[in-house]
C-alpha atoms as a PDB file:
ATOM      1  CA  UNK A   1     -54.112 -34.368  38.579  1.00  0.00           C
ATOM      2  CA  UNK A   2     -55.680 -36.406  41.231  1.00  0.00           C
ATOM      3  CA  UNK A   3     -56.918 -39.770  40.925  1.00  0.00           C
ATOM      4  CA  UNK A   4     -60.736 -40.917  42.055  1.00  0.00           C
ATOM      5  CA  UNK A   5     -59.209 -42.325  45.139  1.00  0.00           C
ATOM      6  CA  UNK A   6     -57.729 -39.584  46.718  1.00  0.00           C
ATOM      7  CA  UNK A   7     -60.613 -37.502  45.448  1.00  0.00           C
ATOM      8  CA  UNK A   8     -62.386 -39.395  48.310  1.00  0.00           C
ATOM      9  CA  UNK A   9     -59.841 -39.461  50.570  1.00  0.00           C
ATOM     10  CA  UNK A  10     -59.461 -35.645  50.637  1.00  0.00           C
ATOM     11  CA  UNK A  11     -63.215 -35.685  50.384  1.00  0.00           C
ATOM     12  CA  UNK A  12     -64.007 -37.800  53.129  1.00  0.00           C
ATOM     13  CA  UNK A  13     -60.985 -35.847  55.167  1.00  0.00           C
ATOM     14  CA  UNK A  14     -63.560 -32.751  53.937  1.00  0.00           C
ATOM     15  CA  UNK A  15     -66.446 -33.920  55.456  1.00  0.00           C
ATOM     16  CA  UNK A  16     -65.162 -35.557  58.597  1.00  0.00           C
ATOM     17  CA  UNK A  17     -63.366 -32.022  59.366  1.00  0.00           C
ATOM     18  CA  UNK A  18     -66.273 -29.596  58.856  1.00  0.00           C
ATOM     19  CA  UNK A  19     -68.218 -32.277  61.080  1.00  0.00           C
ATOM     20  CA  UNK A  20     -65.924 -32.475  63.679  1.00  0.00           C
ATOM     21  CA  UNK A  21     -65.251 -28.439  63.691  1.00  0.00           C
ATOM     22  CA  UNK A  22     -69.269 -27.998  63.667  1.00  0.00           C
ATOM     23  CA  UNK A  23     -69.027 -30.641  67.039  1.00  0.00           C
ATOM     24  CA  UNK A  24     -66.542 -28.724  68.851  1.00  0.00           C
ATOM     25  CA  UNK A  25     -68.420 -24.984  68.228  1.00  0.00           C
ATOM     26  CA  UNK A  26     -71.689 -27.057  69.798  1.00  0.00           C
ATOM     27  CA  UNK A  27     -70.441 -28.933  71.959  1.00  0.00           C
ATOM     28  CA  UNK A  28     -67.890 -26.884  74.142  1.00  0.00           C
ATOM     29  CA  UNK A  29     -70.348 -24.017  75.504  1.00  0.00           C
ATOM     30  CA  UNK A  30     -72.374 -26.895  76.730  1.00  0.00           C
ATOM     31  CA  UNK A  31     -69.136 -28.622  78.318  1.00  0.00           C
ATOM     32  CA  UNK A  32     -68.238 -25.339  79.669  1.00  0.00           C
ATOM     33  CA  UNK A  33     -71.453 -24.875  81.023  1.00  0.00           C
ATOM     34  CA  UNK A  34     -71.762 -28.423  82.320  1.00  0.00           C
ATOM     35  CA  UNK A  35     -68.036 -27.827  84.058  1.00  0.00           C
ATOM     36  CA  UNK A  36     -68.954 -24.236  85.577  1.00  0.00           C
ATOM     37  CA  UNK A  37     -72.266 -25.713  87.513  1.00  0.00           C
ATOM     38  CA  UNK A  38     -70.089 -28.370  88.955  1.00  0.00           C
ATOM     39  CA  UNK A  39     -67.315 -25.514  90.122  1.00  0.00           C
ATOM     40  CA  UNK A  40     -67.359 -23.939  93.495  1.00  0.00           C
ATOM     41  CA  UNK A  41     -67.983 -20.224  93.203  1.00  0.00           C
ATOM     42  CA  UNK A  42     -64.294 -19.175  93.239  1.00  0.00           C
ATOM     43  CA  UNK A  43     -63.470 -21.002  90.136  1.00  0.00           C
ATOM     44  CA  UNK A  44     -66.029 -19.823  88.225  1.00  0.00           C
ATOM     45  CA  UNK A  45     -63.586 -17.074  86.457  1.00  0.00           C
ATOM     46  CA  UNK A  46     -59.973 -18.531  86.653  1.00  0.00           C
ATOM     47  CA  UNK A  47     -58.127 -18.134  84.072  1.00  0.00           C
ATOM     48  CA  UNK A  48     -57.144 -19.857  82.196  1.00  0.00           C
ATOM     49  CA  UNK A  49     -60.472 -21.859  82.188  1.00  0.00           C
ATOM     50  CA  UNK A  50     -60.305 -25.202  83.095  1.00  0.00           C
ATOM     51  CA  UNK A  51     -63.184 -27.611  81.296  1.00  0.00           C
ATOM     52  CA  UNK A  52     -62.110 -30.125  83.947  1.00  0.00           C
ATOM     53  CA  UNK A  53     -62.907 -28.702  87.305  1.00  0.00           C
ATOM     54  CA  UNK A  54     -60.180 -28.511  90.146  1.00  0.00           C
ATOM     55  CA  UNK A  55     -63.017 -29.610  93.021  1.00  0.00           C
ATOM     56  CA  UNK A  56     -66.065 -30.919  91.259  1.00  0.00           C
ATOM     57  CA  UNK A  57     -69.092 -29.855  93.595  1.00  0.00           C
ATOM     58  CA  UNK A  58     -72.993 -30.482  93.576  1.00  0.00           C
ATOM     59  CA  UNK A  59     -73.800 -27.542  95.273  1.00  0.00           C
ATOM     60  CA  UNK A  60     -75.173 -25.548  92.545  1.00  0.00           C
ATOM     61  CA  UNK A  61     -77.298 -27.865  91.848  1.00  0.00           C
ATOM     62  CA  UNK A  62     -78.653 -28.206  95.786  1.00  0.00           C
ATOM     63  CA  UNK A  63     -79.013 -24.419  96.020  1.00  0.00           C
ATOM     64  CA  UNK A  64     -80.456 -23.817  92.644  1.00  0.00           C
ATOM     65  CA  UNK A  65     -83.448 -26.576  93.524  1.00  0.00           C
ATOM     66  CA  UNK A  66     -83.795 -25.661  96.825  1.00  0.00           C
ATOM     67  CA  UNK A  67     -85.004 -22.146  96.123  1.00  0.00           C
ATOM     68  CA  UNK A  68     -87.058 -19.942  94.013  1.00  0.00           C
ATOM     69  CA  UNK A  69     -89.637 -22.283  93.364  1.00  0.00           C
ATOM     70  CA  UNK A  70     -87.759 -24.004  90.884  1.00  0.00           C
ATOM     71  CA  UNK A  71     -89.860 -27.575  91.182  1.00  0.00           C
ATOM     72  CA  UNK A  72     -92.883 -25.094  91.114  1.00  0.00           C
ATOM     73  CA  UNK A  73     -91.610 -23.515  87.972  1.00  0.00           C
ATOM     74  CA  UNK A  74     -90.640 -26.755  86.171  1.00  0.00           C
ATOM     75  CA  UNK A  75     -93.579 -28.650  86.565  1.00  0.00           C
ATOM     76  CA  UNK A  76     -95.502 -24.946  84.859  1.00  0.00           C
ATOM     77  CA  UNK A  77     -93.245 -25.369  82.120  1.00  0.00           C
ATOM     78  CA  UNK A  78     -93.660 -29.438  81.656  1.00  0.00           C
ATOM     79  CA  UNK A  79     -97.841 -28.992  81.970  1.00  0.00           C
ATOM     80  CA  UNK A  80     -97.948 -25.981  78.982  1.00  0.00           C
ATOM     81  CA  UNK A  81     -95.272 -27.657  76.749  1.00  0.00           C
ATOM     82  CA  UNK A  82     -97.294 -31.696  77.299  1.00  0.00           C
ATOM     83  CA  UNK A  83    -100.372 -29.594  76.710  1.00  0.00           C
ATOM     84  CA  UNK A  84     -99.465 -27.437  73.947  1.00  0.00           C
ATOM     85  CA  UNK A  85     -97.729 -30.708  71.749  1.00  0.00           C
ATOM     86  CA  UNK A  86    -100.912 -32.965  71.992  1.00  0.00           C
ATOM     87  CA  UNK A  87    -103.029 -30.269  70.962  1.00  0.00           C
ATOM     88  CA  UNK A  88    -101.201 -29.039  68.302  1.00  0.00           C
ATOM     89  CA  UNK A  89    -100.586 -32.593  67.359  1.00  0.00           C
ATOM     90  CA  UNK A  90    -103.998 -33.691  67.541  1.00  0.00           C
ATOM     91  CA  UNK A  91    -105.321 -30.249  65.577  1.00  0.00           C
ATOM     92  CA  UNK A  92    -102.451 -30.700  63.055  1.00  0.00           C
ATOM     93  CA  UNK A  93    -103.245 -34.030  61.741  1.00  0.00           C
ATOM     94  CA  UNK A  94    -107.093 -33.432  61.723  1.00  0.00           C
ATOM     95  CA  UNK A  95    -106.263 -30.335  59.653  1.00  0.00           C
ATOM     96  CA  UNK A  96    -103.641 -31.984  57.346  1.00  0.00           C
ATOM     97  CA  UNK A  97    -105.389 -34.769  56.802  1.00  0.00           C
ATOM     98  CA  UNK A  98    -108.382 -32.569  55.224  1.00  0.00           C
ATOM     99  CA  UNK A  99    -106.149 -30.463  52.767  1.00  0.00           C
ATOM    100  CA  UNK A 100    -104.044 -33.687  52.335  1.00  0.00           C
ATOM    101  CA  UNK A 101    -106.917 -36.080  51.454  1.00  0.00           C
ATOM    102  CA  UNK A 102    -110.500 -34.457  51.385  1.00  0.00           C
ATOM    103  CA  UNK A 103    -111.505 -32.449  47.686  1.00  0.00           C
ATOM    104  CA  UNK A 104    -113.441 -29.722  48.558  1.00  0.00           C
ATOM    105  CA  UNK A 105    -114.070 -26.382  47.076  1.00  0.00           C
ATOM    106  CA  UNK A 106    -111.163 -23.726  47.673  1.00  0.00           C
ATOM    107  CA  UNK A 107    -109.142 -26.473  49.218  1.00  0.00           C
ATOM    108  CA  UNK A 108    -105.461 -24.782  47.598  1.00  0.00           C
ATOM    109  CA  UNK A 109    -106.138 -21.429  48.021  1.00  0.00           C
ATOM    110  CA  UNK A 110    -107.254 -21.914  51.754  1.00  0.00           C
ATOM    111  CA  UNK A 111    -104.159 -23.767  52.415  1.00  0.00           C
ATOM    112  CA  UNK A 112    -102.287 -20.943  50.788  1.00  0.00           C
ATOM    113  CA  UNK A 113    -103.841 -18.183  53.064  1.00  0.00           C
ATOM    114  CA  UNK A 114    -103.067 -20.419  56.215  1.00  0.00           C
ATOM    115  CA  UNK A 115     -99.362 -20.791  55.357  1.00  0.00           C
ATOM    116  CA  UNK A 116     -99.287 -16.810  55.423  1.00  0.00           C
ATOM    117  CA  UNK A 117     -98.948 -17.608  59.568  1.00  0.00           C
ATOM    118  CA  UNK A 118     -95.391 -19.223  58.670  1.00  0.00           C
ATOM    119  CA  UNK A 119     -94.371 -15.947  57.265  1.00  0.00           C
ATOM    120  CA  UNK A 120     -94.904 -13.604  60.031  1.00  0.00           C
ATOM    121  CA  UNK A 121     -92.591 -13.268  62.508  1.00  0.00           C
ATOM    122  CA  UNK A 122     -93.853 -14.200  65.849  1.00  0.00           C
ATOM    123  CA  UNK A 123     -92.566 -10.951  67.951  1.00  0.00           C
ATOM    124  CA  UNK A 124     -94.620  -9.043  65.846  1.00  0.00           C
ATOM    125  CA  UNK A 125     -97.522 -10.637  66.747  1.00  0.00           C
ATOM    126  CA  UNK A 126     -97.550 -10.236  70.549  1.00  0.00           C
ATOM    127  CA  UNK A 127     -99.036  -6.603  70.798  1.00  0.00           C
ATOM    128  CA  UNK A 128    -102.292  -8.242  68.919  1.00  0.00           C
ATOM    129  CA  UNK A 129    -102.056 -11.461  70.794  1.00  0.00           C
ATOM    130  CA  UNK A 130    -101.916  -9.721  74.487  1.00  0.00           C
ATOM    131  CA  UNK A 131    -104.816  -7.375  73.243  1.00  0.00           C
ATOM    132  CA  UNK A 132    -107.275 -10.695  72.291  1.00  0.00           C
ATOM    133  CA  UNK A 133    -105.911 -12.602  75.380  1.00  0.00           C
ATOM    134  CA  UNK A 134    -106.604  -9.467  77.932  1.00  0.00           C
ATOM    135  CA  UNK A 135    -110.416  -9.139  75.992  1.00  0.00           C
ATOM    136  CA  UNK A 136    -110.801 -13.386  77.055  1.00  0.00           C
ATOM    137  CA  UNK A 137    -109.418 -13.187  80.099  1.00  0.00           C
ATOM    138  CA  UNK A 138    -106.518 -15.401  78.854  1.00  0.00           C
ATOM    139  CA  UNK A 139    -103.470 -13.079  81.156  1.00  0.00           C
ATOM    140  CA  UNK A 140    -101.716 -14.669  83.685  1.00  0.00           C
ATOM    141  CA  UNK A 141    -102.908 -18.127  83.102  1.00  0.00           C
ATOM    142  CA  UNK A 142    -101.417 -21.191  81.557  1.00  0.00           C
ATOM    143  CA  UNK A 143    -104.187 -21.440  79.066  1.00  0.00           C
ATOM    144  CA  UNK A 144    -103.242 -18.189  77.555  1.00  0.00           C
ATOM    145  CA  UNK A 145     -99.697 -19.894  77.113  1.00  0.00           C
ATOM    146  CA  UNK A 146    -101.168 -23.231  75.296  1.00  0.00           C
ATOM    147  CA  UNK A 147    -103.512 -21.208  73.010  1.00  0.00           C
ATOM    148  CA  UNK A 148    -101.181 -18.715  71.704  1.00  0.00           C
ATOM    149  CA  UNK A 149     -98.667 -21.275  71.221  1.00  0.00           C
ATOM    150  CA  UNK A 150    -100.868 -24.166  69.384  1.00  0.00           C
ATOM    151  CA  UNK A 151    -101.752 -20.887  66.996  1.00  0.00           C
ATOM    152  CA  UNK A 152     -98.313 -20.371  66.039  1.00  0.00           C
ATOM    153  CA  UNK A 153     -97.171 -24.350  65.367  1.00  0.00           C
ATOM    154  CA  UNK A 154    -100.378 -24.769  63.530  1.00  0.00           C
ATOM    155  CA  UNK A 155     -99.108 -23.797  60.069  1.00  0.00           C
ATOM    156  CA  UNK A 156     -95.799 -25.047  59.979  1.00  0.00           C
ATOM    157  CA  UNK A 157     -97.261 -28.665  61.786  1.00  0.00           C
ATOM    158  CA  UNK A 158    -100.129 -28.848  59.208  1.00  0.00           C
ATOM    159  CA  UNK A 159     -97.859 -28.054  56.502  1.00  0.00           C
ATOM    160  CA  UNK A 160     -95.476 -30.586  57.365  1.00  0.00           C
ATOM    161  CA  UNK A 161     -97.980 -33.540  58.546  1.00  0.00           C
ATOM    162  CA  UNK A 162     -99.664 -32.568  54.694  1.00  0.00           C
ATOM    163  CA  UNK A 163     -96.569 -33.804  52.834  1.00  0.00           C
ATOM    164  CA  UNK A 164     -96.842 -37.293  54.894  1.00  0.00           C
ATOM    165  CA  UNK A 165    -100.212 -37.817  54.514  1.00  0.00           C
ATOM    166  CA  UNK A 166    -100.225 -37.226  50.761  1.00  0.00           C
ATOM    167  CA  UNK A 167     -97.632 -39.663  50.208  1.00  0.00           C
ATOM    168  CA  UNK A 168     -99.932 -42.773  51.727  1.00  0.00           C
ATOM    169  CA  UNK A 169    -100.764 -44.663  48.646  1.00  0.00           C
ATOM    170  CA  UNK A 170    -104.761 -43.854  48.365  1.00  0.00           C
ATOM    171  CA  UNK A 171    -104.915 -47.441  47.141  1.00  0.00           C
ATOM    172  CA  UNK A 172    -105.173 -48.184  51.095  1.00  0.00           C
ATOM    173  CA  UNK A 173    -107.915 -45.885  51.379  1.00  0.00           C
ATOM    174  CA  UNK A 174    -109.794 -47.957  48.966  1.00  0.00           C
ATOM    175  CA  UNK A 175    -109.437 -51.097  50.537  1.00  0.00           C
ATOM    176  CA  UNK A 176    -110.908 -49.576  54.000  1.00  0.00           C
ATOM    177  CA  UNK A 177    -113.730 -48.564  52.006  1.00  0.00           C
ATOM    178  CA  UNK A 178    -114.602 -51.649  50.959  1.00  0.00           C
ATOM    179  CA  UNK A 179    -114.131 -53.516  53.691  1.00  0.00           C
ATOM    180  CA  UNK A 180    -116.787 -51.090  55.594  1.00  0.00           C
ATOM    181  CA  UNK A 181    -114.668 -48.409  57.040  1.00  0.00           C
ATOM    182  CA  UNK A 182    -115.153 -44.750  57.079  1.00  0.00           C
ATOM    183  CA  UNK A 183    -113.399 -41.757  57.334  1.00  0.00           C
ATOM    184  CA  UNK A 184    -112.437 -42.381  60.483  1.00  0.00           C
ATOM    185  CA  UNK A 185    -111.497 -45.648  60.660  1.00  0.00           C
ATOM    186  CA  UNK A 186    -109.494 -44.215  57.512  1.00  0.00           C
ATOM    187  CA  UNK A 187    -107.418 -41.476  59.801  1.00  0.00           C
ATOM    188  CA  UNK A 188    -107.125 -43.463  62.844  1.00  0.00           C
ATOM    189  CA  UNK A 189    -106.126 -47.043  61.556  1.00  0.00           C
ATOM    190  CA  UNK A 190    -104.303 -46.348  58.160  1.00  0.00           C
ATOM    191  CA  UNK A 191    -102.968 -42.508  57.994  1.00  0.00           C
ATOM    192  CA  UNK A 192    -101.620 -42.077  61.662  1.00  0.00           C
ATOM    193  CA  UNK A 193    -100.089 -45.333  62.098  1.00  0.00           C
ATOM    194  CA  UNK A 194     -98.076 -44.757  58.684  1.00  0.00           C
ATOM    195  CA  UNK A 195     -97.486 -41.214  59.533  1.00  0.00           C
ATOM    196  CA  UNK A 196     -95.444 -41.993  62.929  1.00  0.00           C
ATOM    197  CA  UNK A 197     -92.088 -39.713  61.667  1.00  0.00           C
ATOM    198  CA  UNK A 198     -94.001 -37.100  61.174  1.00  0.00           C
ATOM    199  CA  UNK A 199     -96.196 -37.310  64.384  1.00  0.00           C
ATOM    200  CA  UNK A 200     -92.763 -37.507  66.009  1.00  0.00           C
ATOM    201  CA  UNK A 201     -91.525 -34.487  63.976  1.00  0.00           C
ATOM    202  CA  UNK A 202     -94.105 -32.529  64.552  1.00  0.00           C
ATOM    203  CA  UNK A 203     -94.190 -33.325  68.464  1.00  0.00           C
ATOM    204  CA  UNK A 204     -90.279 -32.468  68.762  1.00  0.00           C
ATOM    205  CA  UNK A 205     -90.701 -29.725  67.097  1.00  0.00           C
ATOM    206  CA  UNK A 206     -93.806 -28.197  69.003  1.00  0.00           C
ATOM    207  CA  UNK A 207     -92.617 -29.321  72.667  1.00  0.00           C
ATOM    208  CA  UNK A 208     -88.979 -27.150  71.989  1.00  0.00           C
ATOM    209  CA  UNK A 209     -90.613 -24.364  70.980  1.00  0.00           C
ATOM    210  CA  UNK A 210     -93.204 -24.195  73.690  1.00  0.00           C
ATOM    211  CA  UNK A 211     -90.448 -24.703  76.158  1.00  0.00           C
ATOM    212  CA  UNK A 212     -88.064 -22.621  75.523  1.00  0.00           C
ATOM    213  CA  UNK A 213     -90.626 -19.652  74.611  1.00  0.00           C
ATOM    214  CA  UNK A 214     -89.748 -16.597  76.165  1.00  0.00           C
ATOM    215  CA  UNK A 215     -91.056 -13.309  75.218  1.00  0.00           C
ATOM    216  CA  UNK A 216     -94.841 -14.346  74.866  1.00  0.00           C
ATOM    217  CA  UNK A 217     -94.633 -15.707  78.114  1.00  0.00           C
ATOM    218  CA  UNK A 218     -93.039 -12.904  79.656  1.00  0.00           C
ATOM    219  CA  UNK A 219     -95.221 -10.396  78.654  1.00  0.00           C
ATOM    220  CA  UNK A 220     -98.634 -12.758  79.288  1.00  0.00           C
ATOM    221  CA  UNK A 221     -97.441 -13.984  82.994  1.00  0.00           C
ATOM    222  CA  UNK A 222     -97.213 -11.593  85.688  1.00  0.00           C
ATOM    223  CA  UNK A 223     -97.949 -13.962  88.956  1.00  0.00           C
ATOM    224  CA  UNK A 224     -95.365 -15.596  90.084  1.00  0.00           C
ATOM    225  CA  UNK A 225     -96.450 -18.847  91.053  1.00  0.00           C
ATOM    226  CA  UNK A 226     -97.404 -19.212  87.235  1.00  0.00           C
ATOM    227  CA  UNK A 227     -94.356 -18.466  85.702  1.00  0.00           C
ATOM    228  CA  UNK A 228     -92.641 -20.898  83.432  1.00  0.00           C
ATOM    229  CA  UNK A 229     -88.810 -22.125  83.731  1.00  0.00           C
ATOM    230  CA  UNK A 230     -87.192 -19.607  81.000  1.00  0.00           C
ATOM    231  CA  UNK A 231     -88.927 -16.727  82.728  1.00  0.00           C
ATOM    232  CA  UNK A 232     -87.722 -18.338  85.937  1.00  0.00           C
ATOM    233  CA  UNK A 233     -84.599 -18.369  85.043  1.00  0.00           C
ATOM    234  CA  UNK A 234     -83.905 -15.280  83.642  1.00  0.00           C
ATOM    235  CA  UNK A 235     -84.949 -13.949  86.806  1.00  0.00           C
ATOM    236  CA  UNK A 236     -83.160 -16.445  88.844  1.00  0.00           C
ATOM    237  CA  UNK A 237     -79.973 -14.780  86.705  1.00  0.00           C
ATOM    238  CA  UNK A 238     -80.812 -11.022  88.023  1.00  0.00           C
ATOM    239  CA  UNK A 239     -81.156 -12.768  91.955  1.00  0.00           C
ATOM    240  CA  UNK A 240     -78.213 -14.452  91.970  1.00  0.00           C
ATOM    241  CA  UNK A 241     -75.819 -12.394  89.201  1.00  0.00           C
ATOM    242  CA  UNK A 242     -72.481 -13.560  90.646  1.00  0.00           C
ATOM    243  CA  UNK A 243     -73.628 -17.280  91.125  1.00  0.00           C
ATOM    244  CA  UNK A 244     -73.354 -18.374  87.714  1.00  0.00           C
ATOM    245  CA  UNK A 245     -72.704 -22.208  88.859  1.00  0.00           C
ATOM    246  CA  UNK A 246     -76.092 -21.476  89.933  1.00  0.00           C
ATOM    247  CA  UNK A 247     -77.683 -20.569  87.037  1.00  0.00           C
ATOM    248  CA  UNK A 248     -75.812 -23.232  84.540  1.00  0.00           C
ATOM    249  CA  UNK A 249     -76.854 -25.748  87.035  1.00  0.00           C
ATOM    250  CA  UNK A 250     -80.435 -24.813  86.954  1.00  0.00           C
ATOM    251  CA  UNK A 251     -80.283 -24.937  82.987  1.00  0.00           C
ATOM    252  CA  UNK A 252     -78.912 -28.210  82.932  1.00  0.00           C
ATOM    253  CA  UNK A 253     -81.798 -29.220  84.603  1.00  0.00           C
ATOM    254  CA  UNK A 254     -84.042 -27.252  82.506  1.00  0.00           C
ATOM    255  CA  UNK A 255     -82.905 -29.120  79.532  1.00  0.00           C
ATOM    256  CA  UNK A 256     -83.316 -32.678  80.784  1.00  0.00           C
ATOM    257  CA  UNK A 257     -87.439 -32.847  79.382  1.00  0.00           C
ATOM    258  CA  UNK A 258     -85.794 -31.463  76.310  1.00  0.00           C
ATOM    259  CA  UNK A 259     -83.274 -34.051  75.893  1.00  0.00           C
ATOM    260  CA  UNK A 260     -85.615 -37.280  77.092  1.00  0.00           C
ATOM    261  CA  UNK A 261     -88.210 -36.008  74.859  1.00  0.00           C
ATOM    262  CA  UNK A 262     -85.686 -36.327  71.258  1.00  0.00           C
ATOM    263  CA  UNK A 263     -84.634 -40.009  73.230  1.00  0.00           C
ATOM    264  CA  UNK A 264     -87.877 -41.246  72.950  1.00  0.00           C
ATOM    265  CA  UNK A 265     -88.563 -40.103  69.140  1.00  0.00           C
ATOM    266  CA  UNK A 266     -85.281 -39.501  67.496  1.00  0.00           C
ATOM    267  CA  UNK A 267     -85.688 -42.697  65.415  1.00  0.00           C
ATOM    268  CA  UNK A 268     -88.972 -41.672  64.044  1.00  0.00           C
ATOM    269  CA  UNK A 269     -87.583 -37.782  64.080  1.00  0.00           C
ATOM    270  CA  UNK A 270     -84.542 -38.428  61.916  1.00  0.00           C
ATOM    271  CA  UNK A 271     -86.959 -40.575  59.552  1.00  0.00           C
ATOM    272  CA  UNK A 272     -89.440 -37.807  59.433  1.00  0.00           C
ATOM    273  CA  UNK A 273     -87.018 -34.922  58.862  1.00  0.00           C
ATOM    274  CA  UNK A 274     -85.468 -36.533  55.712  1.00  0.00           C
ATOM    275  CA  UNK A 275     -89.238 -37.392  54.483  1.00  0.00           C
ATOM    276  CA  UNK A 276     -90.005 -34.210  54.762  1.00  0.00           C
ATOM    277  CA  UNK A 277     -87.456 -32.282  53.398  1.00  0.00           C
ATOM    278  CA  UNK A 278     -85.861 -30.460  56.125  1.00  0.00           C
ATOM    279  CA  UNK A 279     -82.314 -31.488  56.109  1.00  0.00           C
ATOM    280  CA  UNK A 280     -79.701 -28.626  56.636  1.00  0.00           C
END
């Protein structure tokens, strides 16, 4: 029989091994990736792979930037997904903060029938989305893009932002109220400022997801100069099929908005997903 202390030790020898074995599955692809875009063309396929390059070259990089309208591409991409997160951030919080804090008639079972947008799986709805954005005149335009994809974060974001705003201690709310303040002063001085993890949740969230979108942008973009980066690079794939240091290269740089974004809120993010619930 073991004692408590080596319990923990094989324990803690538990835990640090599934960690480390869940770093290696994520993080080798990307090293792999990272060392094939930084390969000349000829070592792209030796075998055995090497995750250290023989000749490290910033080629890939040159040519991927240098055509395609990639700059034109990235800065489509950067204007819908900056759009898309204020709106749905701004929209979200004005929405949770009404089922969070307002009492008005119906107030559960309208929250309950705008959850049902959580549940249905968002490649189902793009026949019925392209049919409402072809009768407005929404095809081939980045406004199309923004609309359709505040829509589908609206649930989960008002959802989420509800649980934060419901756990501000209405005790604050009181004290604006006597001191004058209404409810906006309410909203804007005393539930946003406390709500910061979630904001930052929320915004994470919604910027990946209009980012990497693929299908509903696909489908909704035909012009080229509108396209966003995942479209562009699928295609930039099918142009250049045998320059794969090409293509890793240009999805390096695609994720570089991704990765500043989680910089600049992963304190409030990891805060706000253990609030919330969400841990895996």
């Amino acid at each position: 029989m073991l004692l408590p202390s080596e319990r923990r030790w094989y324990h803690q020898v538990l835990v640090y091994g599934l960690l480390i074995g869940g770093l290696v599955v994520v993080a080798v692809p990307f090293l792999l990736m990272v060392s094939t875009s930084l390969k000349p063309q000829q070592y792209t396929f030796e075998y055995p792979p090497r995750l250290i390059p023989r000749r490290v070259t910033f080629n890939n990089y040159v040519q991927a930037l240098s055509k395609d309208m990639f700059f034109l591409y990235f800065m489509n991409s950067l204007g819908v997904a900056v759009s898309t997160t204020t709106s749905t951030v701004v929209i979200s919080s004005l929405l949770a903060y009404a089922f969070g804090r307002l009492d008005f008639p119906g107030k559960e079972p309208l929250f309950y029938v705008f959850l049902v947008g959580m549940m249905i799986p968002a490649v189902t709805l793009i026949i019925p989305q392209f049919l409402v954005a072809k009768a407005l005149k929404l095809l081939n335009s980045h406004a199309g893009l923004v609309i359709v994809y505040v829509t589908m974060n609206l649930s989960m974001q008002t959802f989420l932002l509800r649980g934060f705003f419901e756990s501000i201690p209405s005790e604050l709310e009181d004290a604006v109220r006597i001191d004058g303040g209404g409810r906006w002063t309410i909203f804007w001085r005393i539930i946003l400022p406390l709500s910061r993890p979630g904001l930052a949740t929320v915004a994470i969230f919604t910027f990946l997801y209009s980012w990497d979108e693929f299908p509903w942008a696909h489908v909704a973009i035909k012009e080229t100069t509108r396209r966003t980066l995942p479209i562009a690079i699928a295609l930039f794939q099918n142009q250049h099929l045998t320059q794969w240091g090409q293509v890793f290269a240009a999805s390096i740089v695609g994720l570089i908005p991704v990765v500043t974004v989680f910089a600049l809120f992963q304190r409030h993010f990891i805060r706000g997903v253990a609030r919330s619930g969400l841990k895996g």
